[in-house]
Protein backbone atom coordinates (compact mmCIF):
# COMPACT_ATOMS: atom_id res chain seq x y z
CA UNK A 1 138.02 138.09 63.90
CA UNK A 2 136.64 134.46 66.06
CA UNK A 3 133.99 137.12 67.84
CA UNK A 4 132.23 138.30 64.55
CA UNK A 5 128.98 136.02 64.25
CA UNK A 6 127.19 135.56 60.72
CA UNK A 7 124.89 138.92 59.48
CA UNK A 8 121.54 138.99 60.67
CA UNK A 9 122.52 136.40 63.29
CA UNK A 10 123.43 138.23 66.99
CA UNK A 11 123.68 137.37 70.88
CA UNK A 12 121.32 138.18 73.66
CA UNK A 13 122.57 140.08 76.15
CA UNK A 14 121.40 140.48 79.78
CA UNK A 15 118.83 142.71 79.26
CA UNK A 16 117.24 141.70 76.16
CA UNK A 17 117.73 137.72 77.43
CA UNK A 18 115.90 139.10 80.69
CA UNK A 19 112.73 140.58 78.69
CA UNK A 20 112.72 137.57 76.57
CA UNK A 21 112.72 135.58 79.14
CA UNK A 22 109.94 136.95 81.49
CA UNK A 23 107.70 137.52 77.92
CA UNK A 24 108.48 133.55 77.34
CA UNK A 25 107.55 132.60 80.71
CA UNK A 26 104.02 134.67 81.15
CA UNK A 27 102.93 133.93 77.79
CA UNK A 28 103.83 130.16 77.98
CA UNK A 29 101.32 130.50 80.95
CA UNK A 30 98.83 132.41 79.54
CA UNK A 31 98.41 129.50 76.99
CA UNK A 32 98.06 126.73 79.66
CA UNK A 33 95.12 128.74 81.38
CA UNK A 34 93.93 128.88 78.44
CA UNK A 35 93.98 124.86 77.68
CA UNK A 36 96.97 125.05 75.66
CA UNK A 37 100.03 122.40 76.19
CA UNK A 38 103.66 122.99 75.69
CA UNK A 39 105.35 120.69 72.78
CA UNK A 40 108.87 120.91 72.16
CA UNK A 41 109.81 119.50 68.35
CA UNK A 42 113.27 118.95 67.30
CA UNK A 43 115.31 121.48 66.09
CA UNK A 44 116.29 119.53 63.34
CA UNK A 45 114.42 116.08 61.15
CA UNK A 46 114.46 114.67 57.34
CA UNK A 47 113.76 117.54 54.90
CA UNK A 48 110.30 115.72 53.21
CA UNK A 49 108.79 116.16 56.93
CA UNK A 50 109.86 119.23 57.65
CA UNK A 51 108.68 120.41 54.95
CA UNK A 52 105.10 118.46 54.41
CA UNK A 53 102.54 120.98 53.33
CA UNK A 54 104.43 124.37 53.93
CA UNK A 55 104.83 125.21 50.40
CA UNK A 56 107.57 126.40 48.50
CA UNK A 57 108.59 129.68 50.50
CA UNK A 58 109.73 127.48 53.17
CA UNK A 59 111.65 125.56 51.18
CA UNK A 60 113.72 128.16 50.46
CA UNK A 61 114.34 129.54 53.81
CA UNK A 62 115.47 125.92 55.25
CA UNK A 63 118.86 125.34 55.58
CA UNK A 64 119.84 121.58 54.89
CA UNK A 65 122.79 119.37 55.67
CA UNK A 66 123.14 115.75 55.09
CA UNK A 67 122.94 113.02 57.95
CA UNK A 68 126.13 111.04 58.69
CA UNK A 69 123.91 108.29 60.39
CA UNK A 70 121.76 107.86 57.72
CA UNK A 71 123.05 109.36 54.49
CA UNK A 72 119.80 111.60 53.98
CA UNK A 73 118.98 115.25 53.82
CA UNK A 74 118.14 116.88 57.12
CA UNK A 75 116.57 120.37 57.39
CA UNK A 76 117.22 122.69 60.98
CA UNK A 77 113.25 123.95 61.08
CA UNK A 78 112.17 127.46 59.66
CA UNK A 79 108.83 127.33 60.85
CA UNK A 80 107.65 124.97 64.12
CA UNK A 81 104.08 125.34 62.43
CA UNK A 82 104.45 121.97 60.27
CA UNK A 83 106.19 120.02 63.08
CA UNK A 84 103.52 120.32 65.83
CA UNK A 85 100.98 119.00 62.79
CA UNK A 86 102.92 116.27 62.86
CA UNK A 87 103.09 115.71 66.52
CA UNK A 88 98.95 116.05 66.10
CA UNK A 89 98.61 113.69 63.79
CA UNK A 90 101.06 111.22 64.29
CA UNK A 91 102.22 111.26 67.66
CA UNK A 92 99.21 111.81 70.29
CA UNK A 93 96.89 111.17 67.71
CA UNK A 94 93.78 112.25 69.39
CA UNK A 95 90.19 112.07 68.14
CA UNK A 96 88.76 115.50 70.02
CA UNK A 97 89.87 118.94 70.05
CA UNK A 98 93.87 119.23 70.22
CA UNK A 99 95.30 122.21 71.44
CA UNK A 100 99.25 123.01 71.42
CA UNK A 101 101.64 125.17 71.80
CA UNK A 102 105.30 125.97 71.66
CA UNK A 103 108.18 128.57 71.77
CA UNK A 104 111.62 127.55 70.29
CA UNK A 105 114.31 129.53 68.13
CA UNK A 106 114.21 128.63 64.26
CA UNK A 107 116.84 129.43 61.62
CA UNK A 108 115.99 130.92 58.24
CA UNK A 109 118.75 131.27 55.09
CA UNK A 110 117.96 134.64 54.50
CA UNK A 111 116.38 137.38 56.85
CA UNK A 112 112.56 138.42 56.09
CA UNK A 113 113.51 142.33 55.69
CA UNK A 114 116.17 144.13 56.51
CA UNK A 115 116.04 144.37 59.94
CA UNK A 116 114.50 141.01 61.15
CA UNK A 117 116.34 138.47 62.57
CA UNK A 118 117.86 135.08 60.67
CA UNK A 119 117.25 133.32 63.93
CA UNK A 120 113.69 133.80 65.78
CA UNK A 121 112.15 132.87 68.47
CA UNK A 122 109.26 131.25 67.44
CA UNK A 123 106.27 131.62 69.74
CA UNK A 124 102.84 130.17 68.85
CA UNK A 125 99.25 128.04 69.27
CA UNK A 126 97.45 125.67 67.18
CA UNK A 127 93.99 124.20 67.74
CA UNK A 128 93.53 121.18 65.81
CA UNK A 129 90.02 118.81 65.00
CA UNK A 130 87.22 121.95 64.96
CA UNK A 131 86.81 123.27 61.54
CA UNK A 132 83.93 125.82 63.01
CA UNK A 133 84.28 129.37 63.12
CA UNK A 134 84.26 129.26 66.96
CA UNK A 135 87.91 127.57 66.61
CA UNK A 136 88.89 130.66 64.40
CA UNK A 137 87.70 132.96 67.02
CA UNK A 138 89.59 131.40 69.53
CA UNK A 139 92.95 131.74 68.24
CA UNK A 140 92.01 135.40 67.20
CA UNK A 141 91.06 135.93 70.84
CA UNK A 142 94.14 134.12 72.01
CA UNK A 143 96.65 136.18 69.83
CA UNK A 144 95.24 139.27 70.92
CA UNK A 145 95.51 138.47 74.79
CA UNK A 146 99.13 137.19 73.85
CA UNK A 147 100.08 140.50 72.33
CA UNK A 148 98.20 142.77 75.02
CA UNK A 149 100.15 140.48 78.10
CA UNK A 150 103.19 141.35 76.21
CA UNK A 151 102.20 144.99 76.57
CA UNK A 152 102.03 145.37 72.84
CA UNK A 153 98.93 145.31 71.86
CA UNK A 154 97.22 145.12 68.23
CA UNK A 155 96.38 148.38 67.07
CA UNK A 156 94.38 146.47 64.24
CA UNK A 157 94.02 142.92 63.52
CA UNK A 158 93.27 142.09 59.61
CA UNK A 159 91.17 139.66 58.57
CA UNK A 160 90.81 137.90 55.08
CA UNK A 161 90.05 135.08 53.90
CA UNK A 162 91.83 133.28 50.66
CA UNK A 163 89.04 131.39 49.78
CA UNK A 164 87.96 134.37 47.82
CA UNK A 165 90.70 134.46 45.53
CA UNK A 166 90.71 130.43 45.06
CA UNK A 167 86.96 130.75 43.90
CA UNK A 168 87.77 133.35 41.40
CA UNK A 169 90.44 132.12 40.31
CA UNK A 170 88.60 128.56 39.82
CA UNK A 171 86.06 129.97 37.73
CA UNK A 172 88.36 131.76 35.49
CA UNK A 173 90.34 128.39 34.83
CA UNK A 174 93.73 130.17 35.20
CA UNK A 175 97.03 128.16 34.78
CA UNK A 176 99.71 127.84 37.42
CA UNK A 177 101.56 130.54 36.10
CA UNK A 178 98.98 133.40 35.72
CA UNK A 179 97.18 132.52 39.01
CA UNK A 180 101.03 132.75 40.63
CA UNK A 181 101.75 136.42 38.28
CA UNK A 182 97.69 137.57 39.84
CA UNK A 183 98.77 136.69 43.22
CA UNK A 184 101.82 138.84 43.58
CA UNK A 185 100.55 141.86 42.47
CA UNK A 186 97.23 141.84 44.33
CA UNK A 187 99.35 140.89 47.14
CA UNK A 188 101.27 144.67 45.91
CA UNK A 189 98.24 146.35 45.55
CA UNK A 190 99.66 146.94 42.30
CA UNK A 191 96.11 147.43 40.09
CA UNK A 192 97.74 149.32 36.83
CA UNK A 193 99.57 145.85 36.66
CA UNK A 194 97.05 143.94 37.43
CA UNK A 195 94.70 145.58 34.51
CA UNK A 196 96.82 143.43 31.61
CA UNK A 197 96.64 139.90 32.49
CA UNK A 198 93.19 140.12 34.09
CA UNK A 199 91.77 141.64 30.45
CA UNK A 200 92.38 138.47 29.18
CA UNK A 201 89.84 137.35 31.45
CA UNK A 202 85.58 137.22 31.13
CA UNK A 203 83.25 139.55 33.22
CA UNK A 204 82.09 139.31 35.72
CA UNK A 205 85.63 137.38 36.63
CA UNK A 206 88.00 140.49 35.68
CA UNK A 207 85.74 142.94 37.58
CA UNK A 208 85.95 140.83 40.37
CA UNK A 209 89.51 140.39 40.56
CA UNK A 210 90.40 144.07 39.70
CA UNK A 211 88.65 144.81 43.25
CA UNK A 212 90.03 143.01 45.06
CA UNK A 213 92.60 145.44 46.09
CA UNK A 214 90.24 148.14 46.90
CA UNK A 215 88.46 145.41 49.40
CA UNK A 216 90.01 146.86 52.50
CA UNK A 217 89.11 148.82 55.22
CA UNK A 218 86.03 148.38 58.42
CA UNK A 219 83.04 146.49 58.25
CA UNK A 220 81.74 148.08 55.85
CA UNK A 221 84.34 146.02 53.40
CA UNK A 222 81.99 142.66 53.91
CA UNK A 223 78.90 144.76 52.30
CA UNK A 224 81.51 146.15 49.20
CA UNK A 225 82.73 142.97 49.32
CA UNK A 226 79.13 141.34 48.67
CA UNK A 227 78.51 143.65 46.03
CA UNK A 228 81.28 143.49 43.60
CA UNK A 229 82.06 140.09 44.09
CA UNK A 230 80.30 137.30 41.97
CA UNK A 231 77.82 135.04 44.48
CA UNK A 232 80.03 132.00 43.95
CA UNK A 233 79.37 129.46 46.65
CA UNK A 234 82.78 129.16 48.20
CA UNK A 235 82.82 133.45 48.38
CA UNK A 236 79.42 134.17 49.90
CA UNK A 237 80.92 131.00 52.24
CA UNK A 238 83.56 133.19 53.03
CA UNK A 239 82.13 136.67 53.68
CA UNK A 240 79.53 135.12 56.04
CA UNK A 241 82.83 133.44 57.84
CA UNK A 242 83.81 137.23 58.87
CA UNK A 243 80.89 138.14 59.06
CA UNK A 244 80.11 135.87 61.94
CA UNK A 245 84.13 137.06 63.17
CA UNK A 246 83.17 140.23 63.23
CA UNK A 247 80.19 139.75 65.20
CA UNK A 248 81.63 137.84 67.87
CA UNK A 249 84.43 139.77 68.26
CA UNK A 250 83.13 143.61 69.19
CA UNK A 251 86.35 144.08 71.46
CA UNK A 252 88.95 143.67 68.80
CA UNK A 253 90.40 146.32 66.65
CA UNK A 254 89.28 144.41 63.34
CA UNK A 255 89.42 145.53 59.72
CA UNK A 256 89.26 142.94 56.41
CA UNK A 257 91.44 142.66 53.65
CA UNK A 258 90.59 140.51 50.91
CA UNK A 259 94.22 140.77 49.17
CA UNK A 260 96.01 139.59 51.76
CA UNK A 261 96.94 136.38 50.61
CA UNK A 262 99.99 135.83 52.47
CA UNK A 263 100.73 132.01 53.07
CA UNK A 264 98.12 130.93 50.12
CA UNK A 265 99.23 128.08 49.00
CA UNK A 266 99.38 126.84 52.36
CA UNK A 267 96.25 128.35 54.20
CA UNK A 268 92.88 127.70 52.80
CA UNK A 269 90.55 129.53 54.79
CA UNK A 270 90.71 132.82 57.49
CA UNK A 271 94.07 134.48 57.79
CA UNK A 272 94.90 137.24 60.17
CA UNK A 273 97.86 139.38 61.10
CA UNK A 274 97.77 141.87 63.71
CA UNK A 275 99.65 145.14 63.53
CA UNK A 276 101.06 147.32 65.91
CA UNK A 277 102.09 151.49 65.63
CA UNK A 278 105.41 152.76 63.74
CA UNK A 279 105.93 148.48 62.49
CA UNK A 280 105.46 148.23 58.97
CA UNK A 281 105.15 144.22 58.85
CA UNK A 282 102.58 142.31 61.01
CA UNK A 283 103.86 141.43 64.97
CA UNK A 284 101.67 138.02 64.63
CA UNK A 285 99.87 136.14 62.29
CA UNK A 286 97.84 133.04 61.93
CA UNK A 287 94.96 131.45 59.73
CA UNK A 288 93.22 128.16 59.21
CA UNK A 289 94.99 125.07 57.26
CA UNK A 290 93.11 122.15 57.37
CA UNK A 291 94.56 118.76 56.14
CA UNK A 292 98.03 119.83 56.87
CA UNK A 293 98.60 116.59 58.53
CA UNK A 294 97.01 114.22 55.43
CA UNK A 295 100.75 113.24 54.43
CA UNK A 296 101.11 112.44 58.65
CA UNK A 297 98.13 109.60 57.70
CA UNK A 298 95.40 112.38 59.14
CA UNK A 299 93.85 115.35 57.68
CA UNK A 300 92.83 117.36 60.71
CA UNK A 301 91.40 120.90 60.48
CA UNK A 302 93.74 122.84 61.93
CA UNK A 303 93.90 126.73 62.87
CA UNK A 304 96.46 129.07 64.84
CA UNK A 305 99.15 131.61 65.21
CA UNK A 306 102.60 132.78 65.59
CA UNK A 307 104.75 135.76 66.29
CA UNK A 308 108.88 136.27 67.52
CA UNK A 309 109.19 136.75 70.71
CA UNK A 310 112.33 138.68 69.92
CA UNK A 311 110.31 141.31 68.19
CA UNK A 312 107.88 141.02 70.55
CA UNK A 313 110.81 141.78 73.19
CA UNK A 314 112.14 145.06 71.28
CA UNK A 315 108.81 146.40 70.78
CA UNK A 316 107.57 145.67 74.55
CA UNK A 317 108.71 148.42 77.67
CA UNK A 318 110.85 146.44 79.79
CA UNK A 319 109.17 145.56 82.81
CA UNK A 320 109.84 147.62 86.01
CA UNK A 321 112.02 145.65 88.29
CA UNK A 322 113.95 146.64 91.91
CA UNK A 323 117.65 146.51 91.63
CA UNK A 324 119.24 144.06 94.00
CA UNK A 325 120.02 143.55 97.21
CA UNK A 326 124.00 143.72 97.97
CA UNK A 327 125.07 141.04 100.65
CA UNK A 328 128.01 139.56 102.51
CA UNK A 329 129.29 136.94 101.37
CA UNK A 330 127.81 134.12 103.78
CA UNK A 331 130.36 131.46 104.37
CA UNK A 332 128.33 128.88 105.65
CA UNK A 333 124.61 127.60 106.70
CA UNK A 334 124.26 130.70 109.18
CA UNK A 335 121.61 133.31 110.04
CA UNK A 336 122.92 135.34 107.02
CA UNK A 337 122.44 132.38 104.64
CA UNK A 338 119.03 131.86 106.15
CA UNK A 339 117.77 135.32 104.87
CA UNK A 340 119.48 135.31 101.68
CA UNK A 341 117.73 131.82 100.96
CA UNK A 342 114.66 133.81 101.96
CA UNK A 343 115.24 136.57 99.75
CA UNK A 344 115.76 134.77 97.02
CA UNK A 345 112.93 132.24 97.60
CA UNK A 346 111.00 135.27 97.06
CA UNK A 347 112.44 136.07 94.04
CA UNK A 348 114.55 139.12 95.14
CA UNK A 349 117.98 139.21 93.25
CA UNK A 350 120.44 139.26 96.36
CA UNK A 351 124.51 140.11 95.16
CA UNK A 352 126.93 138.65 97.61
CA UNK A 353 129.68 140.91 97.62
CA UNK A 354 133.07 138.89 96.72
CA UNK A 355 136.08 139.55 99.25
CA UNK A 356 137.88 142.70 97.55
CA UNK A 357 135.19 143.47 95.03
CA UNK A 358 134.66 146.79 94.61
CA UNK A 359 132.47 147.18 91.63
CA UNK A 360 129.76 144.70 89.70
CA UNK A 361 128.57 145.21 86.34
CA UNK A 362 125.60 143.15 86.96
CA UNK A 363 122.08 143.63 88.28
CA UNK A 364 122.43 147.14 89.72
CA UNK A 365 122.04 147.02 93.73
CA UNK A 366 119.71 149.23 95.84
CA UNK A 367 119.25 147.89 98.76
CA UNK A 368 121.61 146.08 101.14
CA UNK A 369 121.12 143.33 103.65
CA UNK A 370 122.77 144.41 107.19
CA UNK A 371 122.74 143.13 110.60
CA UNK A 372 121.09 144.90 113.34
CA UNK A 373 120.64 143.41 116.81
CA UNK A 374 121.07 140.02 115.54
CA UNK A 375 118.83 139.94 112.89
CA UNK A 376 119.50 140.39 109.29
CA UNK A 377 117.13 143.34 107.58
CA UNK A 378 117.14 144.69 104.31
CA UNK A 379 117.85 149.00 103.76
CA UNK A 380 117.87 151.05 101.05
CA UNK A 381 121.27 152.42 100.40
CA UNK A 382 121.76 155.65 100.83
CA UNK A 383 124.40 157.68 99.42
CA UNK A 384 126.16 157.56 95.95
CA UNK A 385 127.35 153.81 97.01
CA UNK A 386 125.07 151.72 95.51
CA UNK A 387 127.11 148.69 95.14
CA UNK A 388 128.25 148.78 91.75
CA UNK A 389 130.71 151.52 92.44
C-alpha cells in the first residue's frame, strides 16, 4: 500500500493547510511588529552542530544519515532552537540586542505522546545579548500575545526557575547519577519516592528538596517558597527573579512551579510553559539559556519560546471565511477578466467554472459574478445551486 505514510507522520489537507497557513502568516507578523526577524536554518547540517548544547534528549529524537559529499554524520533538525544560536553567534554576529524568529517543520524519531505529531511545525522567538529580567518578560509577553492572536489563549502560564534545584543540589554534592534519579521524580511529583534517596542527604538539604514538589500554586508559592527553602545565594537570586515577573506582569494568568525542570540540563535560569483547557501537555514553552552559543565562539545570554503551529491549528476555531465567488470562465484580457483580477486582488476566492463542470469539491461558492447592463457584479446565489452541485 504506496499511499500509507509512516505512524505519527500524516498530510495536510485543505482545511487544516488553510488554518495553518493564515496562523503562520499573522503570527510571523505579529513578531516583526514586535522587532522580531524571520531566519530560515537548514533543515538538515553535521550532527556536533546540531546538536551543540541541547543535551541528551535531543540526541535521541534526531534522526541521522551520513553525507555522500563529505563522508560525515548529518542530523535533519529536531529542534530549530540550537540552530538560530548559531546563526546569533556565528553568522550576524551582533554586539546589541538580537532578536529572531522562525517557523519551519522539524522531524523527531519518536512522537512526544501519543497523539503528537513526529513532524511539527516549529514556531518560535529568541532574544539574544540581555541577560535582565526585562528580556524574560518580553518573551513571556510575546508568547502570550502569540497564543491569544491564535485565538488560544493561556489559561495559565507556569513559571519556575531551575536555578533552585542546581543550588540544592550543589550544596548537597550529589553525583551525576543521584542528581539525574532526584530529577525525574520531582519532575513526577512522585514524593514517597523521593523520601529514600533524599534521606541519605543532610538537613536542611533533604527538607528542602522534599518540598519542592509541594512548591506550586499562585503567588503565594514565592513566600512558601522563601520559607522552606535554605537562603542560598543562587535561590533567594531566583525567587526575587519571579518575584520581579510577577510584578510586572499583572495581566497574565501566572502561577510558579518550582519542579518543573523540564529542559534542565539545557536551561539555566526562568522556564515557562503555558497551558491551555482540556490539553494535558503545555501549548508553548520557553526559558532562558545563556551561553548556548560558547561552542559557536560566543556565549550570549539568550532567552525565548516555542510552540507547533499544528497544535496550535487543531486547538484554534477556524477562522470565519465567505465561500467563493463562482465565475465564467474568462477567455481572454476582457471586462470579465478585469473584475476577476479585482476580486482576487482583494483577496476574494473567485472559481471559474470549467466548460462542462458541474460540480467542485473545492472552496464552497456563494456568490456568483454575473453580467448586468454591461458591467460585471457580484450576487449571492440563491437557490439550492450553490456551485458545487
Amino acid at each position: 500500500m504506496n499511499w500509507l505514510l509512516p505512524e505519527h507522520i500524516a498530510d495536510a489537507l485543505p482545511a487544516e493547510a488553510a488554518q495553518i497557513e493564515r496562523l503562520r502568516r499573522t503570527l510571523l507578523d505579529l513578531f516583526r511588529v514586535h522587532g522580531y526577524e524571520l531566519v530560515m536554518p537548514p533543515l538538515l547540517e553535521y550532527l556536533d552542530s546540531l546538536l551543540t548544547g541541547s543535551g541528551h534528549d535531543l540526541r535521541l529524537r534526531t534522526f541521522k544519515l551520513v553525507d555522500q559529499l563529505s563522508g560525515r554524520t548529518l542530523g535533519v533538525r529536531a529542534d530549530i532552537t540550537p540552530q538560530v544560536a548559531r546563526i546569533d553567534a556565528h553568522l550576524l554576529n551582533r554586539q546589541g540586542v538580537a532578536r529572531l524568529c522562525y517557523c519551519a517543520s522539524v522531524l523527531h524519531t519518536l512522537p512526544a505522546s501519543l497523539t503528537a505529531s513526529r513532524e511539527p511545525i516549529q514556531l518560535g522567538a529568541e532574544l539574544y545579548g540581555h541577560a535582565g529580567v526585562a528580556a524574560d518578560r518580553e518573551v513571556i509577553r510575546l508568547m502570550a500575545a502569540t497564543l491569544a492572536a491564535a485565538g488560544v489563549p493561556a489559561a495559565r502560564i507556569d513559571l519556575g526557575h531551575v536555578g533552585v534545584f542546581r543550588a540544592l543540589a550543589a550544596a548537597s554534592g550529589l553525583d551525576a547519577e543521584l542528581e539525574g534519579a532526584l530529577l525525574q521524580l520531582l519532575q513526577a511529583k512522585d514524593v514517597p519516592s523521593l523520601r529514600e534517596p533524599c534521606g541519605k542527604l543532610d538537613e536542611p538539604l533533604r527538607s528542602a528538596l522534599l518540598a519542592l514538589p509541594d512548591l506550586y500554586g499562585g503567588v503565594e508559592t514565592l513566600a512558601a517558597a522563601a520559607e522552606a527553602l535554605p537562603p542560598l545565594p543562587a535561590i533567594t537570586a531566583a525567587l526575587e527573579t519571579l518575584r520581579q515577573l510577577q510584578a510586572s506582569l499583572p495581566d497574565l494568568p501566572l502561577s510558579f512551579d518550582l519542579a518543573d525542570l523540564r529542559g534542565y540540563h539545557y536551561h539555566n535560569g526562568v522556564v515557562f510553559a503555558a497551558y491551555y483547557p482540556d490539553c494535558s501537555s503545555a501549548i508553548a514553552r520557553g526559558g532562558r539559556y545563556d551561553g548556548v552559543g560558547r561552542a559557536f565562539g560566543r556565549a550570549r545570554p539568550a532567552t525565548g519560546f516555542s510552540m507547533d503551529l499544528r497544535e496550535l491549528a487543531r486547538l484554534a476555531e477556524s477562522a470565519t471565511q465567505s465561500g467563493a465567488i463562482l465565475a465564467p470562465v474568462a477567455a481572454a484580457q476582457t471586462t470579465l477578466a478585469a473584475a476577476i483580477a479585482a476580486l482576487r486582488a482583494q483577496g476574494e476566492i473567485v472559481v471559474e467554472r470549467l466548460p462542462a463542470e458541474t460540480c467542485s469539491e473545492g472552496p464552497r461558492c456563494d456568490r456568483q459574478l454575473v453580467e448586468r447592463d454591461g458591467q460585471w457584479l457580484v450576487e449571492a446565489i440563491t437557490g439550492t445551486d450553490h456551485g458545487n452541485g
